[in-house]
PDB file of N, CA and C in Angstrom:
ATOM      1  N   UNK A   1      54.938 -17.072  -3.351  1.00  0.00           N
ATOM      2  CA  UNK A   1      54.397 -17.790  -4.497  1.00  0.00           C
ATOM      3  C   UNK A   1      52.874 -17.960  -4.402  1.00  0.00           C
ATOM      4  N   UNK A   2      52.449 -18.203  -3.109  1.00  0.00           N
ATOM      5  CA  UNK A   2      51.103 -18.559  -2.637  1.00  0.00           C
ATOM      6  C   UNK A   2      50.132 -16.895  -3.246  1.00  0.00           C
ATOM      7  N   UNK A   3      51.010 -15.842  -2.864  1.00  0.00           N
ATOM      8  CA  UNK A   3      50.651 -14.500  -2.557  1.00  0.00           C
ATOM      9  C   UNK A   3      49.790 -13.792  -3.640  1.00  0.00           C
ATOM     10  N   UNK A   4      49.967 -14.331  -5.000  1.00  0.00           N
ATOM     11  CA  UNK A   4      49.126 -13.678  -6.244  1.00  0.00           C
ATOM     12  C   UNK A   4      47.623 -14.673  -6.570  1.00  0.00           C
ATOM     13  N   UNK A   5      47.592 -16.107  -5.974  1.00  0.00           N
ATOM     14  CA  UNK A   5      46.813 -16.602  -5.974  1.00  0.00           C
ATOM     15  C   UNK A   5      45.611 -16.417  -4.960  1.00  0.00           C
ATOM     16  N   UNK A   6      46.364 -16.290  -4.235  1.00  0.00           N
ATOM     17  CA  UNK A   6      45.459 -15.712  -2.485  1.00  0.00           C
ATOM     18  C   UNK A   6      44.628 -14.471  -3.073  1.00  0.00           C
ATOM     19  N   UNK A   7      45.518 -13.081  -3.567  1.00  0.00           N
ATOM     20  CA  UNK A   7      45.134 -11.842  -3.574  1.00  0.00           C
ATOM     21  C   UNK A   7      43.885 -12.259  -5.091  1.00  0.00           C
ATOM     22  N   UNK A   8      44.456 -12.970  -5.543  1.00  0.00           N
ATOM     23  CA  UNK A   8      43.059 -13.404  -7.013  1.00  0.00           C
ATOM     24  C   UNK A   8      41.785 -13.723  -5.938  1.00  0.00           C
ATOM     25  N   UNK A   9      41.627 -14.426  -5.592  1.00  0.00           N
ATOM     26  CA  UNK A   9      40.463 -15.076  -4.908  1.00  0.00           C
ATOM     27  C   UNK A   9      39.750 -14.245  -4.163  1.00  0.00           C
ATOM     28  N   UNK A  10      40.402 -13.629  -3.459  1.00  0.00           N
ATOM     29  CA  UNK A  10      40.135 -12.412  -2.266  1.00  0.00           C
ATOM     30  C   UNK A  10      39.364 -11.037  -3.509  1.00  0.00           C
ATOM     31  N   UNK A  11      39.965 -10.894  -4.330  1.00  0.00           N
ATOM     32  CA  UNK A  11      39.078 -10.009  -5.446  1.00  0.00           C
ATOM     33  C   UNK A  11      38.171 -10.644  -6.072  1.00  0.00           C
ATOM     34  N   UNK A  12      38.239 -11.850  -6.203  1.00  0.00           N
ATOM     35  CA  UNK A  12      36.623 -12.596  -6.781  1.00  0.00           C
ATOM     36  C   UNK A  12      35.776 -12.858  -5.650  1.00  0.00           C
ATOM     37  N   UNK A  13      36.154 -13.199  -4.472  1.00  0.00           N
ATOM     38  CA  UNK A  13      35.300 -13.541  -3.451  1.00  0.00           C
ATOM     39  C   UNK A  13      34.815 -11.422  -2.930  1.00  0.00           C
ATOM     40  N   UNK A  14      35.553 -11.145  -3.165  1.00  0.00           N
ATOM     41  CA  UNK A  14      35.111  -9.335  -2.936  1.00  0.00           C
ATOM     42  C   UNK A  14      33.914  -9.119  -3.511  1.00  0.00           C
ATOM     43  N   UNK A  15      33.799  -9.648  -5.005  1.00  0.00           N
ATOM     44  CA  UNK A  15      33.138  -9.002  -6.154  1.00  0.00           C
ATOM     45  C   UNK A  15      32.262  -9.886  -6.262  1.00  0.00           C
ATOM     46  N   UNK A  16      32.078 -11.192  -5.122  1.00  0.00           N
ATOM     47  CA  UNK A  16      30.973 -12.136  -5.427  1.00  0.00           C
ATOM     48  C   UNK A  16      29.870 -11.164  -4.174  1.00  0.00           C
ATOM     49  N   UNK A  17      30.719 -10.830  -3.420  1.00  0.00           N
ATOM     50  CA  UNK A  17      29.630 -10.287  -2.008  1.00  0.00           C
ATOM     51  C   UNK A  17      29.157  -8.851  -2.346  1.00  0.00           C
ATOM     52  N   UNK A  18      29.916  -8.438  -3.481  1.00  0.00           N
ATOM     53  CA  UNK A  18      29.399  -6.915  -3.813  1.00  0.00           C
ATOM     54  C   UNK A  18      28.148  -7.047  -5.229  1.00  0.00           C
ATOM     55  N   UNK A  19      28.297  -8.431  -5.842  1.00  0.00           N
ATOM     56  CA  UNK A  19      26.855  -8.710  -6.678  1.00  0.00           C
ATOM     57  C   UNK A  19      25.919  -9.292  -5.955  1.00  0.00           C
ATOM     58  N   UNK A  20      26.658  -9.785  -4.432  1.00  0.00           N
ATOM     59  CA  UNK A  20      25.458 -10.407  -3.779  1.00  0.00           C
ATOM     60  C   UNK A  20      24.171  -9.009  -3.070  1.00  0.00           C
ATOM     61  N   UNK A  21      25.261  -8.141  -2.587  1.00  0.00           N
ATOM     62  CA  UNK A  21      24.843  -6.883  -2.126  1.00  0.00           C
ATOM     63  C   UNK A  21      24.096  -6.216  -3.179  1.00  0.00           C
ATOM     64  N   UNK A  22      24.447  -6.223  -4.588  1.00  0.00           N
ATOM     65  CA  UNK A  22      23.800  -5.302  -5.221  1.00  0.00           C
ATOM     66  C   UNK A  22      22.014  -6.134  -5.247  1.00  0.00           C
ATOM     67  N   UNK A  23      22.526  -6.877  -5.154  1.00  0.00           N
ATOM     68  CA  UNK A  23      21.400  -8.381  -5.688  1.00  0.00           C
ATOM     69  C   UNK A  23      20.055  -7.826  -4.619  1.00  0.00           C
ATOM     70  N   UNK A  24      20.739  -7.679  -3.409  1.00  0.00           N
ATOM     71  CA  UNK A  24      19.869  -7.473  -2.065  1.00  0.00           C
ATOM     72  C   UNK A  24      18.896  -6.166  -2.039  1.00  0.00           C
ATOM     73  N   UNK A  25      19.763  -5.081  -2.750  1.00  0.00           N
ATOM     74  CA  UNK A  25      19.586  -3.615  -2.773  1.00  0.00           C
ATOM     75  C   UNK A  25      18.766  -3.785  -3.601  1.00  0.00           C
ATOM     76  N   UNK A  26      18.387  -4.754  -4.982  1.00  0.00           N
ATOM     77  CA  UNK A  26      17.595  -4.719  -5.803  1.00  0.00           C
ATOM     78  C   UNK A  26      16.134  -5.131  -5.207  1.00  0.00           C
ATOM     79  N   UNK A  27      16.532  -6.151  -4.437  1.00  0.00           N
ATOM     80  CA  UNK A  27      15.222  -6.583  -4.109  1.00  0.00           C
ATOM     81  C   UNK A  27      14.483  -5.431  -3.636  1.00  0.00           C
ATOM     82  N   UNK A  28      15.816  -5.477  -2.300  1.00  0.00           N
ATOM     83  CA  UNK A  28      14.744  -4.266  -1.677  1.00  0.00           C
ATOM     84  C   UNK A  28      13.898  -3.274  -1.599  1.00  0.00           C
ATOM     85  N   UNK A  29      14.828  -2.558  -3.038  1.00  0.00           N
ATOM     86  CA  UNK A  29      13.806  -1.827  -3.900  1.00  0.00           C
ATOM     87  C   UNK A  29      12.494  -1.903  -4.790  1.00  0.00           C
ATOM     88  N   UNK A  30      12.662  -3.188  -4.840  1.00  0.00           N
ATOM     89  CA  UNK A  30      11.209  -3.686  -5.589  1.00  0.00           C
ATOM     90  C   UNK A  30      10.504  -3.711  -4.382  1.00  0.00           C
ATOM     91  N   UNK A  31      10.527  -4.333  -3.336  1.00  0.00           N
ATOM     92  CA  UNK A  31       9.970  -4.558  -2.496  1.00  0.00           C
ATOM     93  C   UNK A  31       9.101  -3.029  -2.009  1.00  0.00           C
ATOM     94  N   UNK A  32      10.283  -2.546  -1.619  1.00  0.00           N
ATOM     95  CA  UNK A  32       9.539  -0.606  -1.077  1.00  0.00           C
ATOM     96  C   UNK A  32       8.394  -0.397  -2.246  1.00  0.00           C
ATOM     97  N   UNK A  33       8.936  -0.749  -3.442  1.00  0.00           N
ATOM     98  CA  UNK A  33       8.372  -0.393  -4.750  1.00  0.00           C
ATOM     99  C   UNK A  33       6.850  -0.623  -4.705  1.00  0.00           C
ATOM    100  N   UNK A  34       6.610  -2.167  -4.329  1.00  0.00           N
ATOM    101  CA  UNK A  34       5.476  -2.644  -4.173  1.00  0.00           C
ATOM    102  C   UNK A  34       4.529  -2.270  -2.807  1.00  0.00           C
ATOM    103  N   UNK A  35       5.009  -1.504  -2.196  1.00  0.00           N
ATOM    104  CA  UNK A  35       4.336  -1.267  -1.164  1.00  0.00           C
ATOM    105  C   UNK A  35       4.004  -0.131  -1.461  1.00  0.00           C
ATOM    106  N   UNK A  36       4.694   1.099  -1.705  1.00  0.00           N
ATOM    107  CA  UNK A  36       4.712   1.587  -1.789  1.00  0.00           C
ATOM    108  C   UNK A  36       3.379   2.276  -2.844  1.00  0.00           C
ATOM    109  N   UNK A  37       2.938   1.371  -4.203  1.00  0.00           N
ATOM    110  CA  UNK A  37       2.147   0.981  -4.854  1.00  0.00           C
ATOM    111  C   UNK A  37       1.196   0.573  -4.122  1.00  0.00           C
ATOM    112  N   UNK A  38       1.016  -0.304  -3.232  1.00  0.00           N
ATOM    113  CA  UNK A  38      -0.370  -0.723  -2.053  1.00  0.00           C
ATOM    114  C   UNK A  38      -0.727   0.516  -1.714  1.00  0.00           C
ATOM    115  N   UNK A  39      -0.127   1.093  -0.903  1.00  0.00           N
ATOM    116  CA  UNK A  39      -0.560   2.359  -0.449  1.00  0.00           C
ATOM    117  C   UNK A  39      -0.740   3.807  -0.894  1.00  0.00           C
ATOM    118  N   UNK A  40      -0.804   3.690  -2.069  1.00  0.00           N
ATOM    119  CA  UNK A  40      -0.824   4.397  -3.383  1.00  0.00           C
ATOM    120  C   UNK A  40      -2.236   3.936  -3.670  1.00  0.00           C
ATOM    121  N   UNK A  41      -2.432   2.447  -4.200  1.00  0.00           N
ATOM    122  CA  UNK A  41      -3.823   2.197  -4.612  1.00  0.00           C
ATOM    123  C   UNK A  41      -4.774   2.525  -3.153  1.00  0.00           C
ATOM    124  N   UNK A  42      -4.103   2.239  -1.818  1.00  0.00           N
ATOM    125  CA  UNK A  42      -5.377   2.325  -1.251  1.00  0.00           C
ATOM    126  C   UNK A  42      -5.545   4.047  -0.816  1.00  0.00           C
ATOM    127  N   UNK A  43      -4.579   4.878  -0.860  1.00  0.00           N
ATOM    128  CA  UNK A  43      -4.906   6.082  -0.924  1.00  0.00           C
ATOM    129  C   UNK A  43      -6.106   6.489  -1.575  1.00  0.00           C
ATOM    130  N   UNK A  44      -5.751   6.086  -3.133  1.00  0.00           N
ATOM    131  CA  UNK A  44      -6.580   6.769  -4.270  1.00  0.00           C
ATOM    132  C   UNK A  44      -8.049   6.065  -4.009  1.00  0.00           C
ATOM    133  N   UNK A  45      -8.067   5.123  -3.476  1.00  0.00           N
ATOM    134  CA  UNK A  45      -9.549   4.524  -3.084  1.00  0.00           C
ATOM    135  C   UNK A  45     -10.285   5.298  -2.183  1.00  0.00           C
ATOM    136  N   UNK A  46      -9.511   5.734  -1.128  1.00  0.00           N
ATOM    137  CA  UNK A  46     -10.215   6.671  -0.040  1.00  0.00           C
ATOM    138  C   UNK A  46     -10.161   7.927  -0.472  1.00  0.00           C
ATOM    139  N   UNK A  47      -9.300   8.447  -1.000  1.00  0.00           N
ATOM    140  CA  UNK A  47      -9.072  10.257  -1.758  1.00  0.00           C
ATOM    141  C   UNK A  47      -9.026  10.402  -3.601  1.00  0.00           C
ATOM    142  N   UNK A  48     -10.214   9.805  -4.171  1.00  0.00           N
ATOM    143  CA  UNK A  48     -10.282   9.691  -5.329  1.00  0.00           C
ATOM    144  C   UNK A  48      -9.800  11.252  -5.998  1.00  0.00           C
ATOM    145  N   UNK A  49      -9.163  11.216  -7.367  1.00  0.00           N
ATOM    146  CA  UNK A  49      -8.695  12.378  -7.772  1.00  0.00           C
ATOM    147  C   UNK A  49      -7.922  13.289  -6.851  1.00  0.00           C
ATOM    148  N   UNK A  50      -7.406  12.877  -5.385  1.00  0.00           N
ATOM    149  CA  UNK A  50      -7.236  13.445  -4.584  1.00  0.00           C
ATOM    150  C   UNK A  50      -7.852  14.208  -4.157  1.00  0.00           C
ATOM    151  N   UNK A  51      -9.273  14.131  -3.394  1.00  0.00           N
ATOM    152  CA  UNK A  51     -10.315  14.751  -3.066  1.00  0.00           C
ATOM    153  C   UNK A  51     -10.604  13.741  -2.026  1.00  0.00           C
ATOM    154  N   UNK A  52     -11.940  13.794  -1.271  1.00  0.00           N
ATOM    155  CA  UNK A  52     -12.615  13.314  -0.268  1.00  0.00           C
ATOM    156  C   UNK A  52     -13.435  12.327  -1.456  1.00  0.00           C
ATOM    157  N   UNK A  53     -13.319  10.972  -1.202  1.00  0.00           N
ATOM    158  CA  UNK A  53     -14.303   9.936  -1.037  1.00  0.00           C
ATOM    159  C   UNK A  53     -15.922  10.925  -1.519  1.00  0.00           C
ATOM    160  N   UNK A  54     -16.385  11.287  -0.618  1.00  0.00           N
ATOM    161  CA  UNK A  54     -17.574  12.232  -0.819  1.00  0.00           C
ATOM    162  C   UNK A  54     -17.939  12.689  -1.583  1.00  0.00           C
ATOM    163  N   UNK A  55     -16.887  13.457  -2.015  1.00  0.00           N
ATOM    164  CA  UNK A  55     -16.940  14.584  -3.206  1.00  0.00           C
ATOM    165  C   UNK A  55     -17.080  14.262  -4.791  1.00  0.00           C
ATOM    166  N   UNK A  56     -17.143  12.490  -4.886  1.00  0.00           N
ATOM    167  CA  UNK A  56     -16.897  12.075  -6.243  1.00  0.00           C
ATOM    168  C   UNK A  56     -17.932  10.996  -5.923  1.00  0.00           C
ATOM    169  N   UNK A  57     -18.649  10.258  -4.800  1.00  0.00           N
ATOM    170  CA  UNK A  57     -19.648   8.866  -4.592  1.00  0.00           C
ATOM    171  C   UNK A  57     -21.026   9.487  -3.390  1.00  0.00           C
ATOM    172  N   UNK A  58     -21.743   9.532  -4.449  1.00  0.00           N
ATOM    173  CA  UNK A  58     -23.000  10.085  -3.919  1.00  0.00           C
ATOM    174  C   UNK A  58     -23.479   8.586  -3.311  1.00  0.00           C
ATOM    175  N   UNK A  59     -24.279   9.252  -2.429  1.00  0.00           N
ATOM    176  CA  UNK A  59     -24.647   8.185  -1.262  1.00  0.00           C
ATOM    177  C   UNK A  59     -25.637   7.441  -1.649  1.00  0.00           C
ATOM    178  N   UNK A  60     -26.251   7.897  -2.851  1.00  0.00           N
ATOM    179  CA  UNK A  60     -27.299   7.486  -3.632  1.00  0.00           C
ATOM    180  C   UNK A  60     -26.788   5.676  -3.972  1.00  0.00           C
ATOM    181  N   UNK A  61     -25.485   6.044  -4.698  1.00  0.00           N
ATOM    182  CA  UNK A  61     -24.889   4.395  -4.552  1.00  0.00           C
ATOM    183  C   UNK A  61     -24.763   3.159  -3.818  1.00  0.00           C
ATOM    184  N   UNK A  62     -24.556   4.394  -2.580  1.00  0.00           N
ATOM    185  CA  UNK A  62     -24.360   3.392  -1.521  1.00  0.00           C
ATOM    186  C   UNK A  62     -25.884   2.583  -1.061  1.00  0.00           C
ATOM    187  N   UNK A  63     -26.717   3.698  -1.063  1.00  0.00           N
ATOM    188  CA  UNK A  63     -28.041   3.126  -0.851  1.00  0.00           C
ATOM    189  C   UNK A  63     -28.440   1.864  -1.830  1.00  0.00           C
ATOM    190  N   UNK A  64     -28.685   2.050  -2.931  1.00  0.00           N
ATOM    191  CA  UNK A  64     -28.529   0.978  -4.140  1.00  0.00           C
ATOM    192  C   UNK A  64     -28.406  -0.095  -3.730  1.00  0.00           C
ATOM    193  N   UNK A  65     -27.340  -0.111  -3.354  1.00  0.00           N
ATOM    194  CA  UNK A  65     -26.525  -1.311  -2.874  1.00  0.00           C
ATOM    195  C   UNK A  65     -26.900  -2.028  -1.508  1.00  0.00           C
ATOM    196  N   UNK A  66     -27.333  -1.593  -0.529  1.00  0.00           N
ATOM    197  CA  UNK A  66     -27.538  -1.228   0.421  1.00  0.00           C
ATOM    198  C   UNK A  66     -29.160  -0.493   1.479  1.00  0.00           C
ATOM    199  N   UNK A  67     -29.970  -0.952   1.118  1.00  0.00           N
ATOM    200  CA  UNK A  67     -31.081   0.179   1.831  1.00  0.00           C
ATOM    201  C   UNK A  67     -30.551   0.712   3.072  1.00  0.00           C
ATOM    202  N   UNK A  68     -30.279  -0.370   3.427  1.00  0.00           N
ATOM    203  CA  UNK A  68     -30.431   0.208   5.241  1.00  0.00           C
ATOM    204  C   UNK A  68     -28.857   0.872   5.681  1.00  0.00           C
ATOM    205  N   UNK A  69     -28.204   1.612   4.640  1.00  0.00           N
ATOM    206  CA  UNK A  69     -27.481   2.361   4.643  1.00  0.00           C
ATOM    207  C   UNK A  69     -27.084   3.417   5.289  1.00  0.00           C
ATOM    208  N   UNK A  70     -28.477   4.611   5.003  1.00  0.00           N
ATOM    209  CA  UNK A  70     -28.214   5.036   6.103  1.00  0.00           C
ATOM    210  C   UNK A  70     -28.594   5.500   7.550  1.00  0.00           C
ATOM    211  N   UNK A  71     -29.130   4.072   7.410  1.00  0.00           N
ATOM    212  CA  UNK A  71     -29.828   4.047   9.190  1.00  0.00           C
ATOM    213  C   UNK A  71     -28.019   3.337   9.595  1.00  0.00           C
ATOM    214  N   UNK A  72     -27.316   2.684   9.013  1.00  0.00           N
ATOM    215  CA  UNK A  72     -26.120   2.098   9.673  1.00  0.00           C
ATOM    216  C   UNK A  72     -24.972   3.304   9.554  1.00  0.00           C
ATOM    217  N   UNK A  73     -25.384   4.382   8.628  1.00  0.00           N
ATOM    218  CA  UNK A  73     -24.381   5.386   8.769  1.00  0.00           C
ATOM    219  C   UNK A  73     -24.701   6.291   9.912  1.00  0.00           C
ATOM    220  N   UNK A  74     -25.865   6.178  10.285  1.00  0.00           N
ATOM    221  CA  UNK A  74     -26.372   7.594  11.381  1.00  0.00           C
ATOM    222  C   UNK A  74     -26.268   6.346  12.865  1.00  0.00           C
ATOM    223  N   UNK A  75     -25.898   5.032  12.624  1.00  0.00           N
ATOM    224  CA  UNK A  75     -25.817   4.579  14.280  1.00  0.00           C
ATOM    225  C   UNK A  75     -24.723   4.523  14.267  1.00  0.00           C
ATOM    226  N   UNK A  76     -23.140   4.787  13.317  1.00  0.00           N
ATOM    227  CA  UNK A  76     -21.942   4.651  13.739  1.00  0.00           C
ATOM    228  C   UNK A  76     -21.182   6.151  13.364  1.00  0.00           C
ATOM    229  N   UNK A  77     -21.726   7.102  12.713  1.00  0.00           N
ATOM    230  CA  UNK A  77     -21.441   8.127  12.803  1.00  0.00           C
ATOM    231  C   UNK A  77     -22.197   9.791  13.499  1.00  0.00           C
ATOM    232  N   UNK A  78     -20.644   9.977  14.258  1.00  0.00           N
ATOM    233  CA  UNK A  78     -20.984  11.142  14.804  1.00  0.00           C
ATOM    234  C   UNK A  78     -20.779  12.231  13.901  1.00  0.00           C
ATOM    235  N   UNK A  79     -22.060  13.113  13.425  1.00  0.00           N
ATOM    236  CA  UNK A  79     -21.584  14.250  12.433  1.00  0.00           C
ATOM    237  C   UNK A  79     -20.837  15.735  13.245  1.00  0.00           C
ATOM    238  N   UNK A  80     -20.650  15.468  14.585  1.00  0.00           N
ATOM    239  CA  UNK A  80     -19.566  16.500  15.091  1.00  0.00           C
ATOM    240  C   UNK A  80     -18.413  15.863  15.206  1.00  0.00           C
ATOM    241  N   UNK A  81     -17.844  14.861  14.771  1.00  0.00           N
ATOM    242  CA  UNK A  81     -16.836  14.409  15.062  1.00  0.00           C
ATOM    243  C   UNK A  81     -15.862  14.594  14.272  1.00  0.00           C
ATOM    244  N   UNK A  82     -15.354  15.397  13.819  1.00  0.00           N
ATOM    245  CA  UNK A  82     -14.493  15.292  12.465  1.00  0.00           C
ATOM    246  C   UNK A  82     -12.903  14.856  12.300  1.00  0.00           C
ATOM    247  N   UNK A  83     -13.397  13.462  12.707  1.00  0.00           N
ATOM    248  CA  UNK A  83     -12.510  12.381  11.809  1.00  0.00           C
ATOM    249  C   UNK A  83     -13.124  11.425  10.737  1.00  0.00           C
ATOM    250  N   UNK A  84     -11.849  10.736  10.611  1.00  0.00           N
ATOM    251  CA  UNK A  84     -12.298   9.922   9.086  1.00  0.00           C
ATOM    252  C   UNK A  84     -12.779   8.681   9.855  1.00  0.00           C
ATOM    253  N   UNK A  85     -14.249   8.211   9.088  1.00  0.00           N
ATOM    254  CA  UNK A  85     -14.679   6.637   9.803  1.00  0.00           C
ATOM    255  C   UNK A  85     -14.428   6.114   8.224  1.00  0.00           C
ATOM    256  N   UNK A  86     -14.485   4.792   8.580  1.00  0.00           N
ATOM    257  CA  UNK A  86     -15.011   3.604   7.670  1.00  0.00           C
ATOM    258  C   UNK A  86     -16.365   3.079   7.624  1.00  0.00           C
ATOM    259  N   UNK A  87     -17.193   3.004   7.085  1.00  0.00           N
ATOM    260  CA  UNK A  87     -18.303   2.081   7.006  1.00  0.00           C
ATOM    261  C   UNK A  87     -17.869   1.202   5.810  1.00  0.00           C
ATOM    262  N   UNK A  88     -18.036  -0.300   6.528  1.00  0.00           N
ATOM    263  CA  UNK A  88     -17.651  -1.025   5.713  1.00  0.00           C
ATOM    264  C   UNK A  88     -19.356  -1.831   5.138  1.00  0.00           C
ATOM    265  N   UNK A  89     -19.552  -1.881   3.771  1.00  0.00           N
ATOM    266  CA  UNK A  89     -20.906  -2.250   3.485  1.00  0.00           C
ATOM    267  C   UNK A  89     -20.703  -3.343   2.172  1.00  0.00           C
ATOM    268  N   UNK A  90     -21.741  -3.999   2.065  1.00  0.00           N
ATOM    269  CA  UNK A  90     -21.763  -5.023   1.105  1.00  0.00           C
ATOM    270  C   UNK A  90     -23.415  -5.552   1.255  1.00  0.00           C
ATOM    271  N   UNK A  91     -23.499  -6.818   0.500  1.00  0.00           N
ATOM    272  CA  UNK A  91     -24.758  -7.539   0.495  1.00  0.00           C
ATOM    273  C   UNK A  91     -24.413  -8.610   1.464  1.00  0.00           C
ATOM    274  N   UNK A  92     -25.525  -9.194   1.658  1.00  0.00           N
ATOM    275  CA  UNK A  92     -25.114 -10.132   3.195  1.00  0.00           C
ATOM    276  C   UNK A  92     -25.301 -11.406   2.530  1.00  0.00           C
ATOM    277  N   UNK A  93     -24.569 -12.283   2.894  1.00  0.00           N
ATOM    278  CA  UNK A  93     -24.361 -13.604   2.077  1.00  0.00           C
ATOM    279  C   UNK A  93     -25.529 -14.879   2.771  1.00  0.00           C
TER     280      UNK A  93
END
């Protein structure tokens, strides 16, 4: 008698942990989603049009911004070195 009430519950409590699961899978996917997007925007910042940084921001800018540019690019870069640096530049507060 107990046996059709039991087996009810056991299929709602099934179908509560399988919307809880879907619930989870959703996040998760937003989540990858959004990262995934971070590193997307910061790609395209360093490889504009998918190219080199270089090839699209003349240094002329950087100077602008910056005089002593590139006396700080020639004391932290080696031009035989061919990897990628950062120079990080701004105005000084």
């Amino acid at each position: 008698t107990l046996g059709p009430l039991v087996e009810a519950e056991s299929k709602r409590a099934i179908r509560s942990f399988e919307k809880i699961e879907q619930k989870l899978l959703r996040a998760e996917k937003r989540h990858h989603s959004d990262k995934l997007r971070q590193i997307e925007e910061v790609k395209e910042a360093l490889f504009p049009n998918g190219g080199l940084q270089e090839r699209s921001d003349n240094f002329l800018n950087f100077y602008q911004q910056d005089p002593q540019f590139i006396n700080k690019a020639l004391a932290v870069f080696d031009p035989f070195d061919f990897e990628f640096n950062l120079l990080k530049i701004g105005r000084a507060k």
